[in-house]
PDB file of N, CA and C in Angstrom:
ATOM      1  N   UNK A   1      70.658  -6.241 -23.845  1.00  0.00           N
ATOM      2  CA  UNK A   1      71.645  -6.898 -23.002  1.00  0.00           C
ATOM      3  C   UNK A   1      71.056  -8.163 -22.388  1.00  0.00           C
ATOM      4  N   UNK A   2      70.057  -7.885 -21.342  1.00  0.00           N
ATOM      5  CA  UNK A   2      69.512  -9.078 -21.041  1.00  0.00           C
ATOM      6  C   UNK A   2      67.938  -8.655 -20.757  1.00  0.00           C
ATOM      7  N   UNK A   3      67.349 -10.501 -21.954  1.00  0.00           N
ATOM      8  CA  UNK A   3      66.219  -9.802 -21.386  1.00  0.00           C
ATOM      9  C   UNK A   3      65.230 -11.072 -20.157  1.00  0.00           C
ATOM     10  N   UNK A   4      64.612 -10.786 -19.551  1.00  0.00           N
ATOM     11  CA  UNK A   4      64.181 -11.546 -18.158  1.00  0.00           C
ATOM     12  C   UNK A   4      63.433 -12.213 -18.890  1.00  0.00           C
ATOM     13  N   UNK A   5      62.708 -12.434 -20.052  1.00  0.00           N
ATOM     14  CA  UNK A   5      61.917 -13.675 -20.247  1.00  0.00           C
ATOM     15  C   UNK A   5      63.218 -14.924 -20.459  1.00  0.00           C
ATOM     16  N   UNK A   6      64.210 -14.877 -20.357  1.00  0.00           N
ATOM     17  CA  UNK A   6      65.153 -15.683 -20.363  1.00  0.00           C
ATOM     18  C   UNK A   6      65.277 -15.991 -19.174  1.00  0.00           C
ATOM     19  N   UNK A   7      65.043 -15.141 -17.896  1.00  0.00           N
ATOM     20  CA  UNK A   7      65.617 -15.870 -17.151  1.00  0.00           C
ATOM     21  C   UNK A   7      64.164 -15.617 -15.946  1.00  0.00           C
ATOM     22  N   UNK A   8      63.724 -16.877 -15.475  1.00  0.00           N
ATOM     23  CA  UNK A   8      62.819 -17.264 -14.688  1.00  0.00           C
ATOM     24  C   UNK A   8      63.028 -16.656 -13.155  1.00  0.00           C
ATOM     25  N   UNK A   9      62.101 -15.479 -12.873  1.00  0.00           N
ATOM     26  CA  UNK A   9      62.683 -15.162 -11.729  1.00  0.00           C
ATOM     27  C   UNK A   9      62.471 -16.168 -10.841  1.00  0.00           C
ATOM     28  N   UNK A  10      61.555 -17.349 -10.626  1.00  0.00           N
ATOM     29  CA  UNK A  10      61.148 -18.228  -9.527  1.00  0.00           C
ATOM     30  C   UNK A  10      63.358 -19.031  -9.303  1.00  0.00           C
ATOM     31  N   UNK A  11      63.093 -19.426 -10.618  1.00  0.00           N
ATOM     32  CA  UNK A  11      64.405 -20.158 -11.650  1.00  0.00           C
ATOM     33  C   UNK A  11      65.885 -19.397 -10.496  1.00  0.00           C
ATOM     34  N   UNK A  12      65.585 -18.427 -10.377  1.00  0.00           N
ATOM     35  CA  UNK A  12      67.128 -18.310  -9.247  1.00  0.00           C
ATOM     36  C   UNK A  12      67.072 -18.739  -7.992  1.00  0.00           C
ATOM     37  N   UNK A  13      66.227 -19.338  -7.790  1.00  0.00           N
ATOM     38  CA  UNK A  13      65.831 -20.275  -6.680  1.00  0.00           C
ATOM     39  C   UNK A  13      66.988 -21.349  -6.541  1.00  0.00           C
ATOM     40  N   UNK A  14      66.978 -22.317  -7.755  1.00  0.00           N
ATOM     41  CA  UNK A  14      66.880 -22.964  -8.031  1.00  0.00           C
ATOM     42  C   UNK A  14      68.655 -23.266  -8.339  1.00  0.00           C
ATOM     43  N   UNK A  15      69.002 -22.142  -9.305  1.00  0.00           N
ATOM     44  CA  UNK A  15      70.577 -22.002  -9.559  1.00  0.00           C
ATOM     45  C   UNK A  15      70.557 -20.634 -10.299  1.00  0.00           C
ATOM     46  N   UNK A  16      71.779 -20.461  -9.993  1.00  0.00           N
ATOM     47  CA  UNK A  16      72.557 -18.763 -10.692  1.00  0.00           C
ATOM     48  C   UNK A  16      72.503 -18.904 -12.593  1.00  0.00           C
ATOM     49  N   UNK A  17      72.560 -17.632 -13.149  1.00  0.00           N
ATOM     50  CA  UNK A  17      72.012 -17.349 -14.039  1.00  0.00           C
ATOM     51  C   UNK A  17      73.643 -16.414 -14.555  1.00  0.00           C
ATOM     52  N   UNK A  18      73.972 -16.499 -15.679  1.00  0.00           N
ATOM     53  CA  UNK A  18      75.494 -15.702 -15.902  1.00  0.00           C
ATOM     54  C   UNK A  18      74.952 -15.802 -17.113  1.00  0.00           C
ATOM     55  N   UNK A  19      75.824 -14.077 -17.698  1.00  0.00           N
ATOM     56  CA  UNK A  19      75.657 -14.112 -18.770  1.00  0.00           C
ATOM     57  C   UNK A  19      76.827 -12.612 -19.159  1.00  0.00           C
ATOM     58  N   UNK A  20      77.006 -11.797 -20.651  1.00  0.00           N
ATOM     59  CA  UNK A  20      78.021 -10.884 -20.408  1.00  0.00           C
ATOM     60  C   UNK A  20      77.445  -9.949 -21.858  1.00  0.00           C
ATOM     61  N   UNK A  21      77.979  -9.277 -21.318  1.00  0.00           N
ATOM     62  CA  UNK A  21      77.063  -7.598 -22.719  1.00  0.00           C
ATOM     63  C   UNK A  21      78.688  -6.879 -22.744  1.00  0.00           C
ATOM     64  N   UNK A  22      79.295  -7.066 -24.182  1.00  0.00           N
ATOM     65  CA  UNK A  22      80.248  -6.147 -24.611  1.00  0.00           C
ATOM     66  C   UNK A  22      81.202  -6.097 -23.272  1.00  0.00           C
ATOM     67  N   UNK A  23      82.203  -7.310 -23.060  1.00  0.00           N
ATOM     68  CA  UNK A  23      83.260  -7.302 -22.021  1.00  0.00           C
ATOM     69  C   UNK A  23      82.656  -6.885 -20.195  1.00  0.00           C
ATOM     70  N   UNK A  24      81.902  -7.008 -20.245  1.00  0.00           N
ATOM     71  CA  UNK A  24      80.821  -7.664 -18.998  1.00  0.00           C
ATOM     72  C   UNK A  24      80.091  -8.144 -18.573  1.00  0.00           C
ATOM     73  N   UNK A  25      80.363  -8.927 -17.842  1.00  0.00           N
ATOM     74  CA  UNK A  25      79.454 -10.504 -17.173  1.00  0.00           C
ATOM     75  C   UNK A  25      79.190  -9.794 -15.958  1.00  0.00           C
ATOM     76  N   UNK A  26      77.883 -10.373 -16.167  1.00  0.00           N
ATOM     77  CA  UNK A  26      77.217 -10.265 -14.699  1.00  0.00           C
ATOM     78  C   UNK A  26      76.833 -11.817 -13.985  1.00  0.00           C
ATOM     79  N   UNK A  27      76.677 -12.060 -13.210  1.00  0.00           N
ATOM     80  CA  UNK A  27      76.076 -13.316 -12.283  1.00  0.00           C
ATOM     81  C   UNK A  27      74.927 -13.146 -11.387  1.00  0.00           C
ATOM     82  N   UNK A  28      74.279 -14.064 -11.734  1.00  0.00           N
ATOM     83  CA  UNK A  28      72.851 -13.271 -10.783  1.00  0.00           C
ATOM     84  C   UNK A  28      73.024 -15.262  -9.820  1.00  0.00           C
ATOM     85  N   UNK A  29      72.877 -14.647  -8.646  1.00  0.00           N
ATOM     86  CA  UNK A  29      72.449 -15.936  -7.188  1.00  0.00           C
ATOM     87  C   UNK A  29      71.708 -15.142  -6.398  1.00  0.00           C
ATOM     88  N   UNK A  30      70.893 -16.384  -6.006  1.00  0.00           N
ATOM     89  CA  UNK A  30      69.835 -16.687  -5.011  1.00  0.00           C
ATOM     90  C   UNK A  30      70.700 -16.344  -3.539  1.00  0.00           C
ATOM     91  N   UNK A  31      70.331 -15.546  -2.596  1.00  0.00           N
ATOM     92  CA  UNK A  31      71.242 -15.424  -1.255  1.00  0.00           C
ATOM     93  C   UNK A  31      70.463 -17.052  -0.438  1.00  0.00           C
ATOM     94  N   UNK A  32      71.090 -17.214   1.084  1.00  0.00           N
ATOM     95  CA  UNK A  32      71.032 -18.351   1.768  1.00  0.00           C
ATOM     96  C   UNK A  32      69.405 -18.591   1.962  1.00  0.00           C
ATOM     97  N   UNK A  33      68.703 -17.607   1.910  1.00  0.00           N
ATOM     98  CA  UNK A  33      67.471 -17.805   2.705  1.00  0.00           C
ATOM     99  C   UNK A  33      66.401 -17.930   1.481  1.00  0.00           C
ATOM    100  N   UNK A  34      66.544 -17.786   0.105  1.00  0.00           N
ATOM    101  CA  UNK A  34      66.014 -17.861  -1.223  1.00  0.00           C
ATOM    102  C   UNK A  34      65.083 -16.668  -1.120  1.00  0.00           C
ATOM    103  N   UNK A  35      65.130 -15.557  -0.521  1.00  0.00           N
ATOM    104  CA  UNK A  35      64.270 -14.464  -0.744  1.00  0.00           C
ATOM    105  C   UNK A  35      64.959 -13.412  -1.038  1.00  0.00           C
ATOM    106  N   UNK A  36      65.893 -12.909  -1.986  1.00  0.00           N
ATOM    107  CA  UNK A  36      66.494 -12.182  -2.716  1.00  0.00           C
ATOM    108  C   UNK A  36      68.010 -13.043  -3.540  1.00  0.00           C
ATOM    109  N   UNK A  37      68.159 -12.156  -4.300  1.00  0.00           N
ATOM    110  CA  UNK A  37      69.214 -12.786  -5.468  1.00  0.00           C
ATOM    111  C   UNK A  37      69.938 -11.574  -5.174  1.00  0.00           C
ATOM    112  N   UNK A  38      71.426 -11.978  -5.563  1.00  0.00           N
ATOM    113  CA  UNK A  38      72.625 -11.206  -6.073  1.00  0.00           C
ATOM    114  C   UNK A  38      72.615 -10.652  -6.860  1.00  0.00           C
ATOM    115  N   UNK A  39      73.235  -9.708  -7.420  1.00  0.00           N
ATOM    116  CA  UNK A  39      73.778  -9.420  -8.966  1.00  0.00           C
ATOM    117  C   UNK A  39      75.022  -8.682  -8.955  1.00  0.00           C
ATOM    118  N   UNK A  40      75.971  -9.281  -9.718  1.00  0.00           N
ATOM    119  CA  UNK A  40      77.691  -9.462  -9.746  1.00  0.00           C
ATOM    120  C   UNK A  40      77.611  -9.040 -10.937  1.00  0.00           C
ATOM    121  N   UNK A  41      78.353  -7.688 -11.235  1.00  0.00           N
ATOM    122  CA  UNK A  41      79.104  -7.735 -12.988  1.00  0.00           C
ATOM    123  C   UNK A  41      80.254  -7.207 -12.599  1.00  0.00           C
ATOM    124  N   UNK A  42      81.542  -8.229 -13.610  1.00  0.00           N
ATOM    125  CA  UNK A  42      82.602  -7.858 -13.515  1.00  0.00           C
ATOM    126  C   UNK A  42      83.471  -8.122 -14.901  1.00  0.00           C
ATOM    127  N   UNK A  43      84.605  -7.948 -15.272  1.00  0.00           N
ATOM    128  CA  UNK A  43      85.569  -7.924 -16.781  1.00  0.00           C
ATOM    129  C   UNK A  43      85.487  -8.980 -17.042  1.00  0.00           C
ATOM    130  N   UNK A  44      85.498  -9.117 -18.305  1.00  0.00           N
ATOM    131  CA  UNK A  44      86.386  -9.805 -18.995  1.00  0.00           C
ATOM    132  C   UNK A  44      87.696 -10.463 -18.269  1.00  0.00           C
ATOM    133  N   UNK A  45      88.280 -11.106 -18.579  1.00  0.00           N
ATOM    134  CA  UNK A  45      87.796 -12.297 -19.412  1.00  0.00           C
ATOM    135  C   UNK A  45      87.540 -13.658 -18.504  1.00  0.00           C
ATOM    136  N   UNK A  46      88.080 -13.757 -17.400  1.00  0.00           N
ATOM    137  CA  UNK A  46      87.839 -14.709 -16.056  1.00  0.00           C
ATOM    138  C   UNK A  46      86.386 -15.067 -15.786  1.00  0.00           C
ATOM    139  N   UNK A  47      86.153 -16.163 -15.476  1.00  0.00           N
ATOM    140  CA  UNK A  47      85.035 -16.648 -14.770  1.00  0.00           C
ATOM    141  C   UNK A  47      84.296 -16.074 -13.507  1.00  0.00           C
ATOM    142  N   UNK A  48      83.327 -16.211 -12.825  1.00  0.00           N
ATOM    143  CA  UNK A  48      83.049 -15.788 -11.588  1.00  0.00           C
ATOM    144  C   UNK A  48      84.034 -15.927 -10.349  1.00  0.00           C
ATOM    145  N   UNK A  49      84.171 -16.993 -10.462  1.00  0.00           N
ATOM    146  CA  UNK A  49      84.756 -17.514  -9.075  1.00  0.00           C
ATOM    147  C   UNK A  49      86.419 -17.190  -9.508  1.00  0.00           C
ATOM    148  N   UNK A  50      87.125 -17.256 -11.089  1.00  0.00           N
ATOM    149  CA  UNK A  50      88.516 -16.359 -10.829  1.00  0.00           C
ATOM    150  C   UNK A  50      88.851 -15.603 -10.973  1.00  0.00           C
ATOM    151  N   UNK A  51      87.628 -14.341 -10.979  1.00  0.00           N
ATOM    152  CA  UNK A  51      87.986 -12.836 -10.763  1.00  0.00           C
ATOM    153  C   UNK A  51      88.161 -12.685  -9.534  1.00  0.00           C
ATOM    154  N   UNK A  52      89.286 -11.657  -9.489  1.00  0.00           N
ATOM    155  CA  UNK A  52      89.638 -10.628  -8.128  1.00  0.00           C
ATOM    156  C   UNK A  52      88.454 -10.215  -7.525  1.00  0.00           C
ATOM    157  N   UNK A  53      87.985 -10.595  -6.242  1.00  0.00           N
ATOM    158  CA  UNK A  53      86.777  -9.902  -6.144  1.00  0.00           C
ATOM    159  C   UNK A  53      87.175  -8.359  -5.925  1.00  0.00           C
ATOM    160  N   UNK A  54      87.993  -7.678  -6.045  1.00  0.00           N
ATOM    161  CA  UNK A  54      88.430  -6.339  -6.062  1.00  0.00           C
ATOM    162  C   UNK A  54      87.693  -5.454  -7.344  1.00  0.00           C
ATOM    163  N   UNK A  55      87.648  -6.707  -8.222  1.00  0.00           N
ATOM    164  CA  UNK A  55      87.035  -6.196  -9.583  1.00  0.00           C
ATOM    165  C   UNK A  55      85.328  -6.325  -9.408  1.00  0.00           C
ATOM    166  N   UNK A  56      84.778  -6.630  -8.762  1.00  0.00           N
ATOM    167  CA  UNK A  56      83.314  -7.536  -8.761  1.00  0.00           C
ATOM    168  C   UNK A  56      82.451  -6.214  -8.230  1.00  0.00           C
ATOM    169  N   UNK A  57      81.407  -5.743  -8.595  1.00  0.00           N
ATOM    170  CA  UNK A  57      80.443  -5.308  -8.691  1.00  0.00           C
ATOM    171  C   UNK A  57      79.191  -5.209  -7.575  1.00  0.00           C
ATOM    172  N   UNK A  58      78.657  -5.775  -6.829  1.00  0.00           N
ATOM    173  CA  UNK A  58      77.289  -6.216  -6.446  1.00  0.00           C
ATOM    174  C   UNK A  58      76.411  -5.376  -5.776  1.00  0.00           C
ATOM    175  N   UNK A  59      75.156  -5.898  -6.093  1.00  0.00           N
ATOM    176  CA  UNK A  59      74.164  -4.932  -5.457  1.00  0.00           C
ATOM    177  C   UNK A  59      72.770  -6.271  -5.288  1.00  0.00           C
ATOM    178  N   UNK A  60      71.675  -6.199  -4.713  1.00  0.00           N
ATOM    179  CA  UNK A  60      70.865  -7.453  -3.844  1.00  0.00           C
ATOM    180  C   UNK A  60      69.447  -6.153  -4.118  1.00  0.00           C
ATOM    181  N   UNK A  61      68.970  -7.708  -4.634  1.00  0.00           N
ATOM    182  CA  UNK A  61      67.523  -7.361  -5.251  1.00  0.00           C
ATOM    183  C   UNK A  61      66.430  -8.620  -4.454  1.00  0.00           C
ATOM    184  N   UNK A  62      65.265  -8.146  -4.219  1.00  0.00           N
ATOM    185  CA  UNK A  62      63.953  -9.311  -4.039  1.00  0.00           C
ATOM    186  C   UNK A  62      64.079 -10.483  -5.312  1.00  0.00           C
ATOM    187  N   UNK A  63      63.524 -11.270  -4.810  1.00  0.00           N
ATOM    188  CA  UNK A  63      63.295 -12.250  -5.592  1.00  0.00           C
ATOM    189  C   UNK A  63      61.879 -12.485  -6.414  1.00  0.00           C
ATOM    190  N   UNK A  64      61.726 -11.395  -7.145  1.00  0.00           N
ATOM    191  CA  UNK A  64      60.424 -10.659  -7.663  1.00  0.00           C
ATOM    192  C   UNK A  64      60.152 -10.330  -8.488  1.00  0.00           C
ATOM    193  N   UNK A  65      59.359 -10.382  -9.505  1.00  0.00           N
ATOM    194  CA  UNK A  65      59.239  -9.823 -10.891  1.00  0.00           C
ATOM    195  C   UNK A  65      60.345  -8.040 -10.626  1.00  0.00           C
ATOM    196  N   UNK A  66      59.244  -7.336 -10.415  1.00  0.00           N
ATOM    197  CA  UNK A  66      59.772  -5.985  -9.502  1.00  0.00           C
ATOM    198  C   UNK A  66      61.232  -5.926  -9.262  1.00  0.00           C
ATOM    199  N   UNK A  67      61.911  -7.078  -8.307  1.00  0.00           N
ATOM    200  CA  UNK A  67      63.586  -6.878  -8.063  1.00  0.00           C
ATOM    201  C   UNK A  67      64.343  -7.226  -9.385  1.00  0.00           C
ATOM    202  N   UNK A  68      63.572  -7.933  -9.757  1.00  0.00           N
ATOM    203  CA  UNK A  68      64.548  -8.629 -11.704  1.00  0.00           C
ATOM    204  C   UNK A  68      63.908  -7.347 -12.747  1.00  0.00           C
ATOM    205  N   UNK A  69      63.214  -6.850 -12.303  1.00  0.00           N
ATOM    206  CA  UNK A  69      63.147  -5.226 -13.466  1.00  0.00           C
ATOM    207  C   UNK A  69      64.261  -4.292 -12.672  1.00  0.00           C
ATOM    208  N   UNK A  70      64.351  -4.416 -11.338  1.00  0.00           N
ATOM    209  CA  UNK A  70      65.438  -3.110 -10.727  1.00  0.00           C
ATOM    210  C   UNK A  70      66.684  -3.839 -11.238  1.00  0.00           C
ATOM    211  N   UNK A  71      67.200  -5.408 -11.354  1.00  0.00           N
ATOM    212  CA  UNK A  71      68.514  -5.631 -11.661  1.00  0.00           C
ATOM    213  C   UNK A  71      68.703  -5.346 -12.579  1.00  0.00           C
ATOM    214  N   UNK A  72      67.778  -5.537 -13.570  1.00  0.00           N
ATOM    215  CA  UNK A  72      68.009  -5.033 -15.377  1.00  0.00           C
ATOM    216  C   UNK A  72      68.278  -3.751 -15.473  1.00  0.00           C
ATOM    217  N   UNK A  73      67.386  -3.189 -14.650  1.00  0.00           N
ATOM    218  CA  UNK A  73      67.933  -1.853 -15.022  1.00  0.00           C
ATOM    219  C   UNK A  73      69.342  -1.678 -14.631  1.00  0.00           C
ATOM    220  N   UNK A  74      69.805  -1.754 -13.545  1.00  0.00           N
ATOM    221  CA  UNK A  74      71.331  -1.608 -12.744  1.00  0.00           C
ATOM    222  C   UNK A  74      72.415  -2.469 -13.760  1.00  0.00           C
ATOM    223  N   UNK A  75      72.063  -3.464 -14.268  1.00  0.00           N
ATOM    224  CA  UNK A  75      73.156  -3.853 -15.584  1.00  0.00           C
ATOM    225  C   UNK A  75      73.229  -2.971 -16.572  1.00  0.00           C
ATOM    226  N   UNK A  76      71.939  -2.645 -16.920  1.00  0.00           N
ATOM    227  CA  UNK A  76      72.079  -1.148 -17.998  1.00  0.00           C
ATOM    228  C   UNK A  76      72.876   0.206 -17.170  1.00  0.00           C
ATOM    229  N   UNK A  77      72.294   0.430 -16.422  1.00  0.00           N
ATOM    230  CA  UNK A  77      73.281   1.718 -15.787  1.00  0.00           C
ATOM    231  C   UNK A  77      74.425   1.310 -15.596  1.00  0.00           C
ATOM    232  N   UNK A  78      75.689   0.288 -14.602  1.00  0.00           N
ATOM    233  CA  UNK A  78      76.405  -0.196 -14.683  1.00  0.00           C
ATOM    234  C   UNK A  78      77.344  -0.680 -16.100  1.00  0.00           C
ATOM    235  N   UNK A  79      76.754  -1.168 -17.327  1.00  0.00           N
ATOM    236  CA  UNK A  79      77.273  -1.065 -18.363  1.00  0.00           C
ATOM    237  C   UNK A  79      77.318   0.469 -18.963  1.00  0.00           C
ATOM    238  N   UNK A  80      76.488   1.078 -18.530  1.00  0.00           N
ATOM    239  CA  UNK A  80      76.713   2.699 -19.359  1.00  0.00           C
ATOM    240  C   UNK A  80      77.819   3.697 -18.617  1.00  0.00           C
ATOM    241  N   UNK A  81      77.569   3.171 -16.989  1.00  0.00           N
ATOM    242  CA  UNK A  81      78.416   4.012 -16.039  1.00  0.00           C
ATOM    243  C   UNK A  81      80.056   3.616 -16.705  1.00  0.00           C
ATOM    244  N   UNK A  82      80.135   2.527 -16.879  1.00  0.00           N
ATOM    245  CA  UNK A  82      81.604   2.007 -17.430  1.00  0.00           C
ATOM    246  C   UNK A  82      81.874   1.664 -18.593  1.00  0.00           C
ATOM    247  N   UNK A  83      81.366   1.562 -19.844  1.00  0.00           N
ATOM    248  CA  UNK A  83      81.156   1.148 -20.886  1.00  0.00           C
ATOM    249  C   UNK A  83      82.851   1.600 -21.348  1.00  0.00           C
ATOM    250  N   UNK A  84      83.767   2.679 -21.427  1.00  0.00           N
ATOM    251  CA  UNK A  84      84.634   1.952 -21.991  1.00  0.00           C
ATOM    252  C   UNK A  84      85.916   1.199 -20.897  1.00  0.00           C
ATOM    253  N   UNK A  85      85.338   1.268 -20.011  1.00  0.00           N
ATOM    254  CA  UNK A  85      86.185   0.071 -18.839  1.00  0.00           C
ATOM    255  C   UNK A  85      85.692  -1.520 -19.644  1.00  0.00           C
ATOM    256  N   UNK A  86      84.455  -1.762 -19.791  1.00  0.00           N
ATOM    257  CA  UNK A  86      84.241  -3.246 -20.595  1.00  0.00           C
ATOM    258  C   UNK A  86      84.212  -3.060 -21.769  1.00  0.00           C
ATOM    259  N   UNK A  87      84.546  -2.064 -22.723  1.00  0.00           N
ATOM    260  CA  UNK A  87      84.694  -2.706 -23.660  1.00  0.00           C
ATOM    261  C   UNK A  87      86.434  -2.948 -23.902  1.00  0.00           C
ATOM    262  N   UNK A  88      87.370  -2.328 -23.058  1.00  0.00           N
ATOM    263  CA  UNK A  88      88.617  -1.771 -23.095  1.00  0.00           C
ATOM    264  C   UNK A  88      88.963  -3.880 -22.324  1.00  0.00           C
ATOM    265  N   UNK A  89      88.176  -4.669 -21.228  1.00  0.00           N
ATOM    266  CA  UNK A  89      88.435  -5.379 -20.955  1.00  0.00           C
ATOM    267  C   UNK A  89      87.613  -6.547 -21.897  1.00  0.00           C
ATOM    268  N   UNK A  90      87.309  -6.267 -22.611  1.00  0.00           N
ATOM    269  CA  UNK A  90      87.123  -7.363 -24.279  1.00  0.00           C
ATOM    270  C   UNK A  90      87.997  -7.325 -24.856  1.00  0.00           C
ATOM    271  N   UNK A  91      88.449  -5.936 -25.411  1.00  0.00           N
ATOM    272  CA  UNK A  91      89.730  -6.137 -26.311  1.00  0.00           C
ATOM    273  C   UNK A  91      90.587  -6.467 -25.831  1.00  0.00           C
ATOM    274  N   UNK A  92      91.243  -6.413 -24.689  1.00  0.00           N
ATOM    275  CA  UNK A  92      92.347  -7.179 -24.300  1.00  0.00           C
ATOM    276  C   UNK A  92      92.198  -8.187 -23.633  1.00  0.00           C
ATOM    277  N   UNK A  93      90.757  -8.987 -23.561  1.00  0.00           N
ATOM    278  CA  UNK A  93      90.829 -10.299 -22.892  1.00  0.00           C
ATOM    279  C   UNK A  93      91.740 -10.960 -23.434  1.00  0.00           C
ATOM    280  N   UNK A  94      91.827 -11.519 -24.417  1.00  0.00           N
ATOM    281  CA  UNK A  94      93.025 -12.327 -24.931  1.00  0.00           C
ATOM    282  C   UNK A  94      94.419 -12.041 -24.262  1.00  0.00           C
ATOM    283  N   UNK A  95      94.526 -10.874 -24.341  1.00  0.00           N
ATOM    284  CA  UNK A  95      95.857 -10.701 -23.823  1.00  0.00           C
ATOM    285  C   UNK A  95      96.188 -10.756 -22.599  1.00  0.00           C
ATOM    286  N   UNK A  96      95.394 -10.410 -21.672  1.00  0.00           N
ATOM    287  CA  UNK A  96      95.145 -10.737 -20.200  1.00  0.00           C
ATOM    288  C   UNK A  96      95.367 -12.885 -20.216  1.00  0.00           C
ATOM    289  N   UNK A  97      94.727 -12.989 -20.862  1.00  0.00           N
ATOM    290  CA  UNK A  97      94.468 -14.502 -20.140  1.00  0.00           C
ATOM    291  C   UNK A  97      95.839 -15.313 -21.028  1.00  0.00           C
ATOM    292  N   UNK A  98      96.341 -14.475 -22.016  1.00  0.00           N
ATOM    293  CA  UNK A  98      97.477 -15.256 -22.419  1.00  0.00           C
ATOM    294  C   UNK A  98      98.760 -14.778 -21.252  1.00  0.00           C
ATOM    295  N   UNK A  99      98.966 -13.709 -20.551  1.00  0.00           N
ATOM    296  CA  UNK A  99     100.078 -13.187 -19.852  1.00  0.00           C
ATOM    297  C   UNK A  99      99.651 -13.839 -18.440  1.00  0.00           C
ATOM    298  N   UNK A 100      98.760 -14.074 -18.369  1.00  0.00           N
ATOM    299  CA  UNK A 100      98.641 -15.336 -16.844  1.00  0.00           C
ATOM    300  C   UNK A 100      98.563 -16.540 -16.718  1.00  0.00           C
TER     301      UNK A 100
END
């Protein structure tokens, strides 16, 4: 799904990191004070900012080798906890974003 040599933990400092595994995106941000990051996974097929946050996910990790191994893991559990909720919101992305 994702793997962290892609993404620079110093690097969320810096700017947010998005990406999506089988009809779920997650978003990883830096909070105000740059000593922990976000992590957001939510459906298909909308962007960050025009999903319902009703639909949105999150849980707050260090900004640490250590906190970016606990987020990876929590995208893996989170994709397994729901797996056919995202894959059920892949197949009908299309149809979602054509009826709005």
């Amino acid at each position: 799904m994702i793997d962290k040599t892609f993404i620079p933990v110093g690097g969320l400092k810096k700017e947010p990191y998005s990406g999506c595994h089988n009809g779920m995106r997650y978003f990883l941000q830096a909070d105000e004070q740059k000593l922990n990051f976000i992590a957001t996974v939510y459906p298909e097929p909308w962007s960050f900012e025009k999903t319902d946050p009703k639909n949105k996910i999150s849980a707050t990790f260090p900004i640490s080798e250590e906190g970016m191994d606990n987020a990876i893991a929590w995208l893996f559990h989170m994709y397994e906890e729901k797996k056919d909720f995202w894959n059920d919101s892949l197949k009908n992305a299309m149809h979602i974003a054509f009826t709005n």
